[in-house]
C-alpha atoms as a PDB file:
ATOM      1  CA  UNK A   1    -119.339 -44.556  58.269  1.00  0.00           C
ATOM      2  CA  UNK A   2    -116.597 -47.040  57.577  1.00  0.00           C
ATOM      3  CA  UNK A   3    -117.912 -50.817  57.166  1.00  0.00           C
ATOM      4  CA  UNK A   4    -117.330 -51.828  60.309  1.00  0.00           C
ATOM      5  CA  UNK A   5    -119.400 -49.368  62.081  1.00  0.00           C
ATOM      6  CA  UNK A   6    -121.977 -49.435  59.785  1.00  0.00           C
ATOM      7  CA  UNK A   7    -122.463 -52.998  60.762  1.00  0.00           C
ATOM      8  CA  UNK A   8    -122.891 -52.346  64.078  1.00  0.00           C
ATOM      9  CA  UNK A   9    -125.948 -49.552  63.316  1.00  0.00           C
ATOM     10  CA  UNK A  10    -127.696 -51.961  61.015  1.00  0.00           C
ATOM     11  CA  UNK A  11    -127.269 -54.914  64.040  1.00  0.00           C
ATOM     12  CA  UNK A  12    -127.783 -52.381  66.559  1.00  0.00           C
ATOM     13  CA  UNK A  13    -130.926 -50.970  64.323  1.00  0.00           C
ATOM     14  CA  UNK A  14    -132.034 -54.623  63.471  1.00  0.00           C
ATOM     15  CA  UNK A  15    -132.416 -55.196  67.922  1.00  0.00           C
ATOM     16  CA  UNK A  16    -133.928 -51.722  68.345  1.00  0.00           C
ATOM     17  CA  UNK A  17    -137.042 -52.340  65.928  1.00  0.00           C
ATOM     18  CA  UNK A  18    -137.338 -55.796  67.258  1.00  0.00           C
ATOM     19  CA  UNK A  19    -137.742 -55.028  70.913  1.00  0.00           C
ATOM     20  CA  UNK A  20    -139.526 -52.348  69.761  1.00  0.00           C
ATOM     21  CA  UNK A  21    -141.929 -54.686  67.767  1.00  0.00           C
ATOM     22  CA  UNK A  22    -142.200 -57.309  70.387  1.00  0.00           C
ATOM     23  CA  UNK A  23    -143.878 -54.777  72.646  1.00  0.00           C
ATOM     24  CA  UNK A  24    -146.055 -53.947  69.669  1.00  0.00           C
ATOM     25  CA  UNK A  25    -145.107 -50.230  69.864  1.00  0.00           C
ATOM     26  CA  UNK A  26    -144.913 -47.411  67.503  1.00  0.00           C
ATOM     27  CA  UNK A  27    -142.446 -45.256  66.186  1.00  0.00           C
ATOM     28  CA  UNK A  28    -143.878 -42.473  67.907  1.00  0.00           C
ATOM     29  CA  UNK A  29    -144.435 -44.436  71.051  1.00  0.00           C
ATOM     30  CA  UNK A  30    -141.202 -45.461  71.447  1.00  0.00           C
ATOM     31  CA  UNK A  31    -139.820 -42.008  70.632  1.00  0.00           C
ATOM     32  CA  UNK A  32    -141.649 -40.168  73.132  1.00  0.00           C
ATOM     33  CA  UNK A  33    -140.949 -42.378  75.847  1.00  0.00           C
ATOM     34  CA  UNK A  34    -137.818 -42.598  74.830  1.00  0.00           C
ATOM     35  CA  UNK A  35    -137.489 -38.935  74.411  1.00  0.00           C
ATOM     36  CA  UNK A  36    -135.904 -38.709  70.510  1.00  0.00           C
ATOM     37  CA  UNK A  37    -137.155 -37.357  67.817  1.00  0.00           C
ATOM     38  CA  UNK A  38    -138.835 -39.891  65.354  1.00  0.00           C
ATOM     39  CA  UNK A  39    -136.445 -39.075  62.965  1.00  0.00           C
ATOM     40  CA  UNK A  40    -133.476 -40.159  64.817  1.00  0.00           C
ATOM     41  CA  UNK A  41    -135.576 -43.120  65.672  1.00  0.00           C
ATOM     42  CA  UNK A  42    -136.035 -43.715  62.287  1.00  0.00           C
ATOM     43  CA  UNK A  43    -132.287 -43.794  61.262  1.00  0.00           C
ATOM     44  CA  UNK A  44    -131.517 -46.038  64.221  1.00  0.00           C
ATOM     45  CA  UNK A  45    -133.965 -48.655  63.117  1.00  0.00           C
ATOM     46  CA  UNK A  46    -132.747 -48.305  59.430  1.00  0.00           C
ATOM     47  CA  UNK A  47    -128.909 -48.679  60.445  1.00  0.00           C
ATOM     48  CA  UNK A  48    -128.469 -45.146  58.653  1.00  0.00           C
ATOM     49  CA  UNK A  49    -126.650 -43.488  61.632  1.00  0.00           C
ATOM     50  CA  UNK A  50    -124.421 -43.923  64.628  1.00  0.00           C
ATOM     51  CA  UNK A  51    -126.314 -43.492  67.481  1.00  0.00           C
ATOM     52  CA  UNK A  52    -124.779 -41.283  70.601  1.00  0.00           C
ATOM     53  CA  UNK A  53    -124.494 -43.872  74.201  1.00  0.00           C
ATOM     54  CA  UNK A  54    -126.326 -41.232  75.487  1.00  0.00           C
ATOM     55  CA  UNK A  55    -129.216 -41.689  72.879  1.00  0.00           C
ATOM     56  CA  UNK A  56    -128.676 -45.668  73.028  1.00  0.00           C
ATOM     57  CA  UNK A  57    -129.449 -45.437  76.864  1.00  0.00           C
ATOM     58  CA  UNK A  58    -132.512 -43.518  76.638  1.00  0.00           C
ATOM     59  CA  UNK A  59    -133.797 -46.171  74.258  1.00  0.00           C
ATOM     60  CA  UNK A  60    -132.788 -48.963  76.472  1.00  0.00           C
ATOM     61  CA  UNK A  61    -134.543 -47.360  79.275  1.00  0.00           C
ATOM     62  CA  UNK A  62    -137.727 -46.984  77.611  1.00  0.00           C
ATOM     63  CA  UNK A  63    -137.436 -50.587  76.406  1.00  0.00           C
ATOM     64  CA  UNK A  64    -137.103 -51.845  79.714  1.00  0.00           C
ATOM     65  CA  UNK A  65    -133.536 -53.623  78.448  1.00  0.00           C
ATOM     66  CA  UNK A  66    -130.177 -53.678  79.026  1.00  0.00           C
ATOM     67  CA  UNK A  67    -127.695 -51.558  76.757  1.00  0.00           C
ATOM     68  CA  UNK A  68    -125.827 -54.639  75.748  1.00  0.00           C
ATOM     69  CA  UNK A  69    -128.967 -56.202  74.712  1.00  0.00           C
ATOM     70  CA  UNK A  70    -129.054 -53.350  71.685  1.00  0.00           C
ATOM     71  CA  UNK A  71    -125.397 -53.514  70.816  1.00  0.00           C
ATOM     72  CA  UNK A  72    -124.000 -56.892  71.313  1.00  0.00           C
ATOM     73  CA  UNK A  73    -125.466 -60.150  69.699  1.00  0.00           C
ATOM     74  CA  UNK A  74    -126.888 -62.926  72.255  1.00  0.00           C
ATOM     75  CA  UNK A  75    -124.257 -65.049  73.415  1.00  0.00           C
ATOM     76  CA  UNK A  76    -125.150 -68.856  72.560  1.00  0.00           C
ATOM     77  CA  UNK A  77    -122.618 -69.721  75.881  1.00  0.00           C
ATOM     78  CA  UNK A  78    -122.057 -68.277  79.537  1.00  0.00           C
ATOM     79  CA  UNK A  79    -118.555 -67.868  79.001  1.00  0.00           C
ATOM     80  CA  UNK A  80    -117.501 -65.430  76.226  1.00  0.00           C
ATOM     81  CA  UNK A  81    -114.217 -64.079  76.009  1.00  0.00           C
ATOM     82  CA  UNK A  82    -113.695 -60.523  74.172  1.00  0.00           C
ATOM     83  CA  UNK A  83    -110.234 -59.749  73.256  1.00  0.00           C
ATOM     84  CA  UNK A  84    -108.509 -56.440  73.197  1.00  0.00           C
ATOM     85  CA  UNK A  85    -110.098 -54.037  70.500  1.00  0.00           C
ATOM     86  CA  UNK A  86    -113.084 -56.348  70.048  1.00  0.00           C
ATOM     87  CA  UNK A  87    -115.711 -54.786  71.767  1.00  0.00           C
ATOM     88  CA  UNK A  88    -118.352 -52.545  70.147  1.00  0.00           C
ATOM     89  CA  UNK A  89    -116.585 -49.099  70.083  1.00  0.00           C
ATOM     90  CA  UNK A  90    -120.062 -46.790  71.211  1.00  0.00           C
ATOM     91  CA  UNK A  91    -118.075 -43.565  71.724  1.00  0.00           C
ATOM     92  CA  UNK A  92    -115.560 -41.966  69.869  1.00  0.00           C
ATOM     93  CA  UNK A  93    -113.710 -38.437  70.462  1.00  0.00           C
ATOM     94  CA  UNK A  94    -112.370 -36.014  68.606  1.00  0.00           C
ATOM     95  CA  UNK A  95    -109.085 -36.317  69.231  1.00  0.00           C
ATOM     96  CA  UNK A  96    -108.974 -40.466  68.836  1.00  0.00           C
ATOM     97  CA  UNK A  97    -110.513 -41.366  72.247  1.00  0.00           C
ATOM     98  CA  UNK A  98    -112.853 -44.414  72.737  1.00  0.00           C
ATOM     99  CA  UNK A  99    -115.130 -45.995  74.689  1.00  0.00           C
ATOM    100  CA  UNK A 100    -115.895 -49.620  74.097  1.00  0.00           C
ATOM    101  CA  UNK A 101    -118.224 -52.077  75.985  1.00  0.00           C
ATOM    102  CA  UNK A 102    -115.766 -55.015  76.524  1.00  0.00           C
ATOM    103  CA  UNK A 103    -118.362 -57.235  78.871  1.00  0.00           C
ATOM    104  CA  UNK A 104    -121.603 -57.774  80.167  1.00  0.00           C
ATOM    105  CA  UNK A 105    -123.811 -59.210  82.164  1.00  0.00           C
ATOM    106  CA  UNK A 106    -127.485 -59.122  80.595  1.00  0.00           C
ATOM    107  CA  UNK A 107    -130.976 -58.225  82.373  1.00  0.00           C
ATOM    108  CA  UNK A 108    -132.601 -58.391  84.708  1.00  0.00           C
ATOM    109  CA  UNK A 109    -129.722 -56.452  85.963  1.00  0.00           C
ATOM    110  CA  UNK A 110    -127.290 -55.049  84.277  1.00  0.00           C
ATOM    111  CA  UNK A 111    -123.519 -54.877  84.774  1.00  0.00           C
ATOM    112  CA  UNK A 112    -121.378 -53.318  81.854  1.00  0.00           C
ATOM    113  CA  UNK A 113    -117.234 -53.497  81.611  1.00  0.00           C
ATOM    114  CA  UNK A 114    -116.104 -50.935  79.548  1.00  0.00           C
ATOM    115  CA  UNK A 115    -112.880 -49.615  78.248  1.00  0.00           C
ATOM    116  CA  UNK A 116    -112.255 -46.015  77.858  1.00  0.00           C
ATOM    117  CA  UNK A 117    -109.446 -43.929  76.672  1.00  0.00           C
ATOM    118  CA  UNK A 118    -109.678 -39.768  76.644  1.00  0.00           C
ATOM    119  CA  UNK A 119    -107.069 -38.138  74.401  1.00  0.00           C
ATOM    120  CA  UNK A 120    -105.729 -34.651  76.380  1.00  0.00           C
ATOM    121  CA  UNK A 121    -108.548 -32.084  75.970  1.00  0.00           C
ATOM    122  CA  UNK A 122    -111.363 -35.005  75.481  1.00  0.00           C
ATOM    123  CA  UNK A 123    -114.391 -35.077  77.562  1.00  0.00           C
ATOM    124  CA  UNK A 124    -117.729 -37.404  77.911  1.00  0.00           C
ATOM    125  CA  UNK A 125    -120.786 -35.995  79.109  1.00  0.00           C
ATOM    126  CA  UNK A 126    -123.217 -38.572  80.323  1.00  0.00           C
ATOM    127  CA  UNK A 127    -127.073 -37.685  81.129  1.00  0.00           C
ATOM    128  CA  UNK A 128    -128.174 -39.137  84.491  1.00  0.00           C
ATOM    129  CA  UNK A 129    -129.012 -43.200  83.847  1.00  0.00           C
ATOM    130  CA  UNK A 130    -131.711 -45.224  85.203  1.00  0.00           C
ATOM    131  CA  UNK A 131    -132.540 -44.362  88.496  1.00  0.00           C
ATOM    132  CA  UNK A 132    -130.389 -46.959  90.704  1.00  0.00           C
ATOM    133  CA  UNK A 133    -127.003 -46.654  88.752  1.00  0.00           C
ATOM    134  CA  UNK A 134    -123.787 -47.231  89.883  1.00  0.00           C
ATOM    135  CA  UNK A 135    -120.546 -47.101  88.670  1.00  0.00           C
ATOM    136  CA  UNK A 136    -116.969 -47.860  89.300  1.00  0.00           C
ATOM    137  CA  UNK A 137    -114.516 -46.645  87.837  1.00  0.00           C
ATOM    138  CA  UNK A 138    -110.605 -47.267  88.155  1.00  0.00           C
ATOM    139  CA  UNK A 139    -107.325 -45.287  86.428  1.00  0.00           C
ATOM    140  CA  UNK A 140    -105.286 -47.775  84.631  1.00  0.00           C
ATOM    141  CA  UNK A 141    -102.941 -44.908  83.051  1.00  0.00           C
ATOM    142  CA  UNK A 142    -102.665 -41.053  83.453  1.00  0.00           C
ATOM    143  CA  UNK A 143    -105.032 -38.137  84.916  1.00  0.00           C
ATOM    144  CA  UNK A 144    -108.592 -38.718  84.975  1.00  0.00           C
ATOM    145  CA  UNK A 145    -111.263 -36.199  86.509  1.00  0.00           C
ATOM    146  CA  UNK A 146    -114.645 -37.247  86.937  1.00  0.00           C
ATOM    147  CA  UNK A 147    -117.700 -34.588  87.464  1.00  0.00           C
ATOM    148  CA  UNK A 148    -120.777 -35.984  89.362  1.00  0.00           C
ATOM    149  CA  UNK A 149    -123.502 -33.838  90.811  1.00  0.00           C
ATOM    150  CA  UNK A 150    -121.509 -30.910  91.719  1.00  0.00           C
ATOM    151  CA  UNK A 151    -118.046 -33.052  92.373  1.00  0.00           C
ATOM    152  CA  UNK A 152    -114.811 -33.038  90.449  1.00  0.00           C
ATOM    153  CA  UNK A 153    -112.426 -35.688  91.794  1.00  0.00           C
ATOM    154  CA  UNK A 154    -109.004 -35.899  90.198  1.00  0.00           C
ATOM    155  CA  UNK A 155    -107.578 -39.602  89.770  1.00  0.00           C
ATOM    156  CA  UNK A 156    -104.129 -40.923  89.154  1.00  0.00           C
ATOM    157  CA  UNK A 157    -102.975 -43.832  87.684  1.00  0.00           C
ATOM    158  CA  UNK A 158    -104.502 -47.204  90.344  1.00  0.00           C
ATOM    159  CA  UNK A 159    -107.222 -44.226  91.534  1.00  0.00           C
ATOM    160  CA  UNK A 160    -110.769 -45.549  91.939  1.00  0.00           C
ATOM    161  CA  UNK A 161    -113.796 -44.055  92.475  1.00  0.00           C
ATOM    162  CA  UNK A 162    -117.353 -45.556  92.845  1.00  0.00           C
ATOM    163  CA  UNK A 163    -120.706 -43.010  91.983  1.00  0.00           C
ATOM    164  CA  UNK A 164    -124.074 -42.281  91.495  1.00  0.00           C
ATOM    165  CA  UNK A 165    -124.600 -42.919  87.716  1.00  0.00           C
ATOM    166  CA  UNK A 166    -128.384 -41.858  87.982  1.00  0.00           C
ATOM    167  CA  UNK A 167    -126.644 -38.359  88.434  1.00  0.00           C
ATOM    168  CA  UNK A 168    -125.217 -36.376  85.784  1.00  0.00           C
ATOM    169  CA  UNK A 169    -121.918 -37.242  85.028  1.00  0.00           C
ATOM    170  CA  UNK A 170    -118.560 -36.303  82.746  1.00  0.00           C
ATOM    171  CA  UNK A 171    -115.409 -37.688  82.391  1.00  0.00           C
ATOM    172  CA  UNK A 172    -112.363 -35.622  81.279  1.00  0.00           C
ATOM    173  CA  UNK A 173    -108.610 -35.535  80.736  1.00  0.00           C
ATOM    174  CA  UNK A 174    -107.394 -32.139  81.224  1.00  0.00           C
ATOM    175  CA  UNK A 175    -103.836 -33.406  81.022  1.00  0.00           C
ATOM    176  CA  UNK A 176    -101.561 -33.375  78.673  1.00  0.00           C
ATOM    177  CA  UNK A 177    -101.233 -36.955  78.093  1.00  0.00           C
ATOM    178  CA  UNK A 178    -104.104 -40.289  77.131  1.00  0.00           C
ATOM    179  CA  UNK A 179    -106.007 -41.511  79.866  1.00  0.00           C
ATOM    180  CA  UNK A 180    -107.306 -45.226  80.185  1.00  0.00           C
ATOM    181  CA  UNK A 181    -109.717 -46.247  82.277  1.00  0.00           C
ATOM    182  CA  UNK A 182    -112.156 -49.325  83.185  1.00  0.00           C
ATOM    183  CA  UNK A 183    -115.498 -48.342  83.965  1.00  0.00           C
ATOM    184  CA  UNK A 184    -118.318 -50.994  85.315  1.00  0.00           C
ATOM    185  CA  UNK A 185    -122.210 -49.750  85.076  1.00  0.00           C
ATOM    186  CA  UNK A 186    -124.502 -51.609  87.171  1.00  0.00           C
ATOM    187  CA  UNK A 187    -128.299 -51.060  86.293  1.00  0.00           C
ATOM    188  CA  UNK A 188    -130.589 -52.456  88.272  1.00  0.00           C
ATOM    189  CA  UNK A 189    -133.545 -54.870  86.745  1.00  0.00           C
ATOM    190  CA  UNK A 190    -134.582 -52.486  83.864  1.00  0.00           C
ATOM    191  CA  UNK A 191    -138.217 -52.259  83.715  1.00  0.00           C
ATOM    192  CA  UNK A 192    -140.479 -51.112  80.989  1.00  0.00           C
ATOM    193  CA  UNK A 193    -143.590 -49.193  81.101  1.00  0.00           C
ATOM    194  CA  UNK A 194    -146.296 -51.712  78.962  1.00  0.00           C
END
């Protein structure tokens, strides 16, 4: 992992095992409910790997948190600025695509801002989200079709489209140029089970 990354799974690792400790929960308890492996909970907590957004959600779910509260640092202020390329980068493809969570909102709802690009060929898969989800999404540049339960709407460049994010859901470029698009997650008050 270069350094930069690796920061952000020990910080991201650090928040984990304290939420995780504040409920006075186990490895295994936190796994299961969850739904990872221990051993992947393991390497999360010790910084050791990059976890997936999809593996990051399910952890934030069964903490009861937002996902900004595991990958961005409390904010000391109510206004924070993020400037362009500054944002945690929690997807990557394998073509040079990105996602990156440029703004948030915290709990007891959350809203996300996020910045996505898909190099031509690159998809996202996402697994359903906590039941309530939305999300909005809007084209800023090329081709963008979006898959959600049993839909494929193509988008242009200015295209929106707002969803059910508690449904599974992919984003692709089939085109043969980048796509950019913002993308806003709103989860409502995130519960946990204790």
């Amino acid at each position: 992992m270069a350094s930069e990354t690796e920061a952000l799974a020990r910080a991201i690792g650090a928040r984990v095992k304290q939420q995780r400790n504040a409920r006075r929960w186990t490895l295994d308890r936190l796994a299961a409910a969850a739904a990872v492996s221990r051993r992947m909970l393991v390497n999360v907590e010790q910084g050791t790997v990059n976890p997936s957004v999809g593996t990051l959600l399910r952890l934030s779910d069964a903490l009861g948190v937002g996902l900004p509260e595991l990958v961005e640092p409390p904010a000391p202020r109510s206004i924070r600025v993020t400037r362009f390329g500054d944002g945690p980068q929690l997807w990557s493809g394998a073509h040079g695509g990105h996602g990156s969570l440029v703004a948030n909102v915290p709990t007891p709802d959350t809203l996300e801002l996020w910045d996505w690009t898909l190099m031509p060929g690159e998809a996202h898969e996402s697994d359903p989200h906590a039941r309530g989800t939305r999300e909005l999404l809007q084209v800023i540049e090329g081709t963008l079709v979006v898959e959600c339960d049993g839909e494929c709407s193509t988008l242009g460049s200015g295209d929106a489209l707002a969803f059910p994010g508690d449904e599974p859901h992919a984003y692709r470029n089939t085109s043969t140029a980048a796509v950019r698009f913002a993308l806003t997650v709103f989860e409502p008050l995130a519960r946990s089970d204790d």
